[in-house]
C-alpha atoms as a PDB file:
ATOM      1  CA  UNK A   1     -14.338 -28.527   1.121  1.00  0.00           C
ATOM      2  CA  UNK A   2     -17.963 -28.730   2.125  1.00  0.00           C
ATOM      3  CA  UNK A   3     -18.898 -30.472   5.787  1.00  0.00           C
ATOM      4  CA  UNK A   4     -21.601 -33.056   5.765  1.00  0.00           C
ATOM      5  CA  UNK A   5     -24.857 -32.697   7.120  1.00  0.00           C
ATOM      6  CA  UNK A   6     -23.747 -35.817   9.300  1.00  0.00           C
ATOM      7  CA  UNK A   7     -20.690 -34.054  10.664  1.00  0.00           C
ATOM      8  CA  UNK A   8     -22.393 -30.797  11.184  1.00  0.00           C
ATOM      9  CA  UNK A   9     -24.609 -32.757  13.092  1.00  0.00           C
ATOM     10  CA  UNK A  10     -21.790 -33.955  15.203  1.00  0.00           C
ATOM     11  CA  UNK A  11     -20.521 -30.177  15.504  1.00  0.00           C
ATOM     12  CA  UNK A  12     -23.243 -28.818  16.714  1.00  0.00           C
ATOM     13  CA  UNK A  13     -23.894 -31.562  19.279  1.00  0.00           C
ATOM     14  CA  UNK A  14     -20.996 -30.648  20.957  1.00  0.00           C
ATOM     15  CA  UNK A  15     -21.773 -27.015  21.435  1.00  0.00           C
ATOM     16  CA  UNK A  16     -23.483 -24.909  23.678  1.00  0.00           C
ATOM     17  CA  UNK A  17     -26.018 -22.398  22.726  1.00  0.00           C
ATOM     18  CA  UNK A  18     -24.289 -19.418  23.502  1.00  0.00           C
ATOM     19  CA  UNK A  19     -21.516 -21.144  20.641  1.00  0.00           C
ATOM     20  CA  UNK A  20     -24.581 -21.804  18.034  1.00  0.00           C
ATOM     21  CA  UNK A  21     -25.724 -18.846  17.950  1.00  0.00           C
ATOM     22  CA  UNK A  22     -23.033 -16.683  17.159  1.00  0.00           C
ATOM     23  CA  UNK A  23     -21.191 -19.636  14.866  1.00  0.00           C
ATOM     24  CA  UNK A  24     -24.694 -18.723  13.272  1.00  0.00           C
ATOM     25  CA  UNK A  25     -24.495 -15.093  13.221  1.00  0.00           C
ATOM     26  CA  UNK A  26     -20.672 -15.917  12.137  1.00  0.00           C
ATOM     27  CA  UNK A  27     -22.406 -17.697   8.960  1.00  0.00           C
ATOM     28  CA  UNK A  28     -24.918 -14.918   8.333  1.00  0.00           C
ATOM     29  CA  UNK A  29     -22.059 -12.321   8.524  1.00  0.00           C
ATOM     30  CA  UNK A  30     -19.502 -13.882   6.019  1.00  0.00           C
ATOM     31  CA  UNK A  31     -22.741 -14.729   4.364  1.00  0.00           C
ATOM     32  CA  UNK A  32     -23.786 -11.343   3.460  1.00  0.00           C
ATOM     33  CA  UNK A  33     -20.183  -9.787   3.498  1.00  0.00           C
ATOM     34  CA  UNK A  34     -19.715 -12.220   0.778  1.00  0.00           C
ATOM     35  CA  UNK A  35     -22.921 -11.941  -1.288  1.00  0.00           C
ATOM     36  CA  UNK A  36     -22.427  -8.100  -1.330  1.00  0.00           C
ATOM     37  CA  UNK A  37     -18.922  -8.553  -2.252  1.00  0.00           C
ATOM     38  CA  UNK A  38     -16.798  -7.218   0.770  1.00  0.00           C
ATOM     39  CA  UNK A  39     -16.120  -3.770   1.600  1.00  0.00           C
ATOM     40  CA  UNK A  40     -13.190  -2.732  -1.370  1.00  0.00           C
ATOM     41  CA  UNK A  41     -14.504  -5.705  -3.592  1.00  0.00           C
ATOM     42  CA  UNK A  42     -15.278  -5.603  -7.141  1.00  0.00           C
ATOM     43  CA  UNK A  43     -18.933  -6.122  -6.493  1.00  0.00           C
ATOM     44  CA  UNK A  44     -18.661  -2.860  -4.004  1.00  0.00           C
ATOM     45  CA  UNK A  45     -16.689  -0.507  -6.465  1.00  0.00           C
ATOM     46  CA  UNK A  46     -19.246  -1.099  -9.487  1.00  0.00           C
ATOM     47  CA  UNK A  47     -22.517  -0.807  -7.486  1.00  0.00           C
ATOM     48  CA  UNK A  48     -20.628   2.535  -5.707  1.00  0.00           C
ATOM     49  CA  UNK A  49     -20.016   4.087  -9.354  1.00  0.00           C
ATOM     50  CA  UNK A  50     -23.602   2.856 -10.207  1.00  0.00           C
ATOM     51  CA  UNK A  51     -25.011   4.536  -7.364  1.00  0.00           C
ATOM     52  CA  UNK A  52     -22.603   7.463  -6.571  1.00  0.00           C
ATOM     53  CA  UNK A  53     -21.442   7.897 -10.833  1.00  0.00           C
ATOM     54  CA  UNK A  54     -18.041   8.846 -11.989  1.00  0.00           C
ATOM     55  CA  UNK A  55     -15.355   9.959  -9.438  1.00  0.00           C
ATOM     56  CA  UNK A  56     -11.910  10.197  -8.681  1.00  0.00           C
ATOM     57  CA  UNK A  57      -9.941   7.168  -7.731  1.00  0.00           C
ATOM     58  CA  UNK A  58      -9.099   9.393  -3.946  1.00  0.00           C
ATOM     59  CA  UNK A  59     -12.750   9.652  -4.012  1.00  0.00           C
ATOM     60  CA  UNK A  60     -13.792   6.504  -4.590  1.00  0.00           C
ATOM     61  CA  UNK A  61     -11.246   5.475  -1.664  1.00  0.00           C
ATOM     62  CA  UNK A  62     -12.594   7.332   0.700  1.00  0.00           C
ATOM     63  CA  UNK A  63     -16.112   6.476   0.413  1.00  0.00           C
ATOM     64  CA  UNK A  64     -14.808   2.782   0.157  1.00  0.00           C
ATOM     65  CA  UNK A  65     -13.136   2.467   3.400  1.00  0.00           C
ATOM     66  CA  UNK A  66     -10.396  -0.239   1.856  1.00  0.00           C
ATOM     67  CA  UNK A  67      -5.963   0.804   1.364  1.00  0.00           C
ATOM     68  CA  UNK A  68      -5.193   2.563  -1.737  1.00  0.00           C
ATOM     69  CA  UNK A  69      -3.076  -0.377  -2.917  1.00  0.00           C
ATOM     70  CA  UNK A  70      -5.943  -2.804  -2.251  1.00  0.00           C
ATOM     71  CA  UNK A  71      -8.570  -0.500  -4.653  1.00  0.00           C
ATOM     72  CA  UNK A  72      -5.852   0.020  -7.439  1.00  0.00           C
ATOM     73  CA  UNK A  73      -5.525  -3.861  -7.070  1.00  0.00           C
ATOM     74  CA  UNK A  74      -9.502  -4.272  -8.463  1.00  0.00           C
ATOM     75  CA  UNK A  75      -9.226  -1.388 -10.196  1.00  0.00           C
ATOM     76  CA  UNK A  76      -7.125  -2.750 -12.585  1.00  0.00           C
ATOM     77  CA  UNK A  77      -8.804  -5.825 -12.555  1.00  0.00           C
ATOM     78  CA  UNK A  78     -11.879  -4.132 -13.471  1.00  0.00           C
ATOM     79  CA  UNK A  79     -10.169  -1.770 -16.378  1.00  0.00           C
ATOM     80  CA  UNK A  80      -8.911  -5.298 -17.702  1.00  0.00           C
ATOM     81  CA  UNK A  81     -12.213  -6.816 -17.633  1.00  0.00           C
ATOM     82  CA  UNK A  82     -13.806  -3.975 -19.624  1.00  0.00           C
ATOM     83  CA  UNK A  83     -16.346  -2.575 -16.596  1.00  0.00           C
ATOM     84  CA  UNK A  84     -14.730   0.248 -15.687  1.00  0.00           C
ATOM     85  CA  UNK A  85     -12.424   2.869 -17.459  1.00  0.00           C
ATOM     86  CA  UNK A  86     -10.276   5.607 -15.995  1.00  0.00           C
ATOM     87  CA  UNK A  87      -8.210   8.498 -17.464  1.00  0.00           C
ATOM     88  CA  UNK A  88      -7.338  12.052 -15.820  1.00  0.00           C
ATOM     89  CA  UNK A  89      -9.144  14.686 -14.812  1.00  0.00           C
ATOM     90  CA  UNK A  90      -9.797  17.582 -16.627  1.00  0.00           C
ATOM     91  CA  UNK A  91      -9.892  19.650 -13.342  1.00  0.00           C
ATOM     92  CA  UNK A  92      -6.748  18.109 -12.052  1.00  0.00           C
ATOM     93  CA  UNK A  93      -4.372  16.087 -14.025  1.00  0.00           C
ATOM     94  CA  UNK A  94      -2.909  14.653 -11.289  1.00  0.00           C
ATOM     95  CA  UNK A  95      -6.394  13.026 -10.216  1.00  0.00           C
ATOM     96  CA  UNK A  96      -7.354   9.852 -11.905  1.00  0.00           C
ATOM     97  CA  UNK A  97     -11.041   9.537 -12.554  1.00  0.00           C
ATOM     98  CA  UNK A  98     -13.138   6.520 -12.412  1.00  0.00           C
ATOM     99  CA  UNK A  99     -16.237   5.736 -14.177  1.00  0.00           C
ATOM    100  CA  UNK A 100     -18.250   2.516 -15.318  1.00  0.00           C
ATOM    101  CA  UNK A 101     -18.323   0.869 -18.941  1.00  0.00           C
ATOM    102  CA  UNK A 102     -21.800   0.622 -20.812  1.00  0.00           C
ATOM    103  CA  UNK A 103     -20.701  -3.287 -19.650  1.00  0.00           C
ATOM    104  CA  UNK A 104     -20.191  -2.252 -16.461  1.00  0.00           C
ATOM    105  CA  UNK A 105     -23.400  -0.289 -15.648  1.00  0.00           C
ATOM    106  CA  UNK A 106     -25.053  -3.521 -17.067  1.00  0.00           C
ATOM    107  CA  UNK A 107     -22.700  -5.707 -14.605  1.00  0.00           C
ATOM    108  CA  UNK A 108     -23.429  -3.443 -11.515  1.00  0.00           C
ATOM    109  CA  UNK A 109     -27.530  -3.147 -11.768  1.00  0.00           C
ATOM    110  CA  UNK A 110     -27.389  -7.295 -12.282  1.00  0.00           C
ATOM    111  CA  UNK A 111     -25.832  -6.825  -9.106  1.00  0.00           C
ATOM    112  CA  UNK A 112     -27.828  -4.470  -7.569  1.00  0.00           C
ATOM    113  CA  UNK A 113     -30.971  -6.612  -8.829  1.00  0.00           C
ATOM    114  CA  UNK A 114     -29.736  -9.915  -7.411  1.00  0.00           C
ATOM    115  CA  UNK A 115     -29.315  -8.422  -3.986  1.00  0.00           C
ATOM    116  CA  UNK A 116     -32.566  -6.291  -3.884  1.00  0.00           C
ATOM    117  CA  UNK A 117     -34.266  -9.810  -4.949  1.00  0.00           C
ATOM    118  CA  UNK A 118     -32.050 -11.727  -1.937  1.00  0.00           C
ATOM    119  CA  UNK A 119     -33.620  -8.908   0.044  1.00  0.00           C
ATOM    120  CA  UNK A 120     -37.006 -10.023  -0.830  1.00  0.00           C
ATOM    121  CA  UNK A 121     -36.441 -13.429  -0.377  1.00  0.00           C
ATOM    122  CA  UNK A 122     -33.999 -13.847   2.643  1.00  0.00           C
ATOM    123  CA  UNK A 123     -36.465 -13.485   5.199  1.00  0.00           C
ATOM    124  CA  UNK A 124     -39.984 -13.944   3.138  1.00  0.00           C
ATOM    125  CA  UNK A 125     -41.246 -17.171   5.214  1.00  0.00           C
ATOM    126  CA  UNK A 126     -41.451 -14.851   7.873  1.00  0.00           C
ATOM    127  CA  UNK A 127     -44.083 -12.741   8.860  1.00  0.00           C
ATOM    128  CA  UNK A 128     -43.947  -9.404  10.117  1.00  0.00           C
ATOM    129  CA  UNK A 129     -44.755  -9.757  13.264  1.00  0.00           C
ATOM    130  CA  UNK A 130     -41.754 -12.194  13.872  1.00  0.00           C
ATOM    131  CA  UNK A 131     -39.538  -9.981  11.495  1.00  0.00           C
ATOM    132  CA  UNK A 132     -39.946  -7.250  13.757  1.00  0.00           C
ATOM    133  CA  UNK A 133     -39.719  -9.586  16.861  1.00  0.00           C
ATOM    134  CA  UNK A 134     -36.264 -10.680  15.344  1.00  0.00           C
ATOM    135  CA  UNK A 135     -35.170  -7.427  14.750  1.00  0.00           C
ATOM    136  CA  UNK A 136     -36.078  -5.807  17.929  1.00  0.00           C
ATOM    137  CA  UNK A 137     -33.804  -9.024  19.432  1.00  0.00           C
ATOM    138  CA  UNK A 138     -30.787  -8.059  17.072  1.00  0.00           C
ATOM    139  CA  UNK A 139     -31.241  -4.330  18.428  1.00  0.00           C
ATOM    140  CA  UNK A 140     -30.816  -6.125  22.183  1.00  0.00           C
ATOM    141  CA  UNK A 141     -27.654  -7.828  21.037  1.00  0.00           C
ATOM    142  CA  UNK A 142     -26.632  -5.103  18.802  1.00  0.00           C
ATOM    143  CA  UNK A 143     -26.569  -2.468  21.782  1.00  0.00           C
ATOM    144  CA  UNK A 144     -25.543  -5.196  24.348  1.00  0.00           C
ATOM    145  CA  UNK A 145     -22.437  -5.553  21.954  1.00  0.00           C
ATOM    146  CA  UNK A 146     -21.651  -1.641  21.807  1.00  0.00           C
ATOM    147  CA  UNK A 147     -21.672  -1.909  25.338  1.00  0.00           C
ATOM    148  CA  UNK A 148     -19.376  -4.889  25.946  1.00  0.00           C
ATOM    149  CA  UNK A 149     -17.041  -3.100  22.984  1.00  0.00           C
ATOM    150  CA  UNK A 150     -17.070   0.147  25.341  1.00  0.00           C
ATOM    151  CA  UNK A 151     -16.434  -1.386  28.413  1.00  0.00           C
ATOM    152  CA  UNK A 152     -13.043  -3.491  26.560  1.00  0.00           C
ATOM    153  CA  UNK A 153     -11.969   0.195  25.479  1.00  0.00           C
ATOM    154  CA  UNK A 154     -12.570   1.751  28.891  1.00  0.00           C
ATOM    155  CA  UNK A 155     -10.263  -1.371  30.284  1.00  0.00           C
ATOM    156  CA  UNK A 156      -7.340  -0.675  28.426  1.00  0.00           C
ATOM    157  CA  UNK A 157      -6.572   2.797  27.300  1.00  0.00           C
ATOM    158  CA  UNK A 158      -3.612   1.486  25.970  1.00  0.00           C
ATOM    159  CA  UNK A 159      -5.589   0.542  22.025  1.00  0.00           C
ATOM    160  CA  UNK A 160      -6.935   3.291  20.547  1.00  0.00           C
ATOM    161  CA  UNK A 161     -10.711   2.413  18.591  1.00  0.00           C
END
């Protein structure tokens, strides 16, 4: 369900800037995670073989970061959909490989096209004087952030990361 310009209105009347800005960054973040299809999604595992070509599924797992039942999950809904095909290795048998479709290396560079243009576009009414102004700012917050994140972990030994 979509919130109306009138109630966002409301919303953001009632909050302070410090809240704003990072329900903004919040919005940019799921944003982008989104658009570029999460970290084990199937956007992620079609531009990886695109970019990285056919490997093995433990591969392919490592360099995605997700849980092994997680990438068999879109995997399989990938095999299903025709984008991606795997079968065993001829080095190892016990190693499934991975590699796209002719579909699927059409699917992933629409991808990779799309977000290259979103690139282009996302910040284009800028110039770069203030893109560089805004990035040097997100550098400030960035390392401001490790900090804070250091400081938590210095705190309480008791969590590990």
């Amino acid at each position: 369900m979509r919130i109306s310009d009138k109630q966002l209105a409301k919303c953001r009347a009632n909050e302070t800037t410090e809240q704003r800005i990072l329900h903004l960054l919040g919005y940019f973040g799921h944003y982008i995670y989104v658009l570029r299809g999460g970290l084990g999604g199937k956007q992620h595992v079609l531009k990886t073989l695109l970019l990285q070509g056919e490997m093995t599924q433990r591969e392919l797992l490592e360099l995605l970061h997700t849980s092994s039942a997680s990438l068999s999950e879109v995997l399989g809904k990938l095999e299903r959909e025709g984008l991606i095909e795997r079968g065993r290795s001829e080095a190892d048998k016990r190693q499934l490989e991975v590699s796209l479709t002719d579909a699927g290396k059409v699917a992933a560079a629409e991808m990779v096209r799309e977000e290259k243009e979103f690139e282009e576009k996302s910040l284009d009414f800028l110039t770069q004087e203030e893109k560089a102004d805004f990035l040097n700012r997100l550098d400030v917050i960035f390392d401001h952030w490790r900090e804070l994140e250091k400081q938590k972990k210095e705190e309480c030994p008791c969590k590990k990361n």
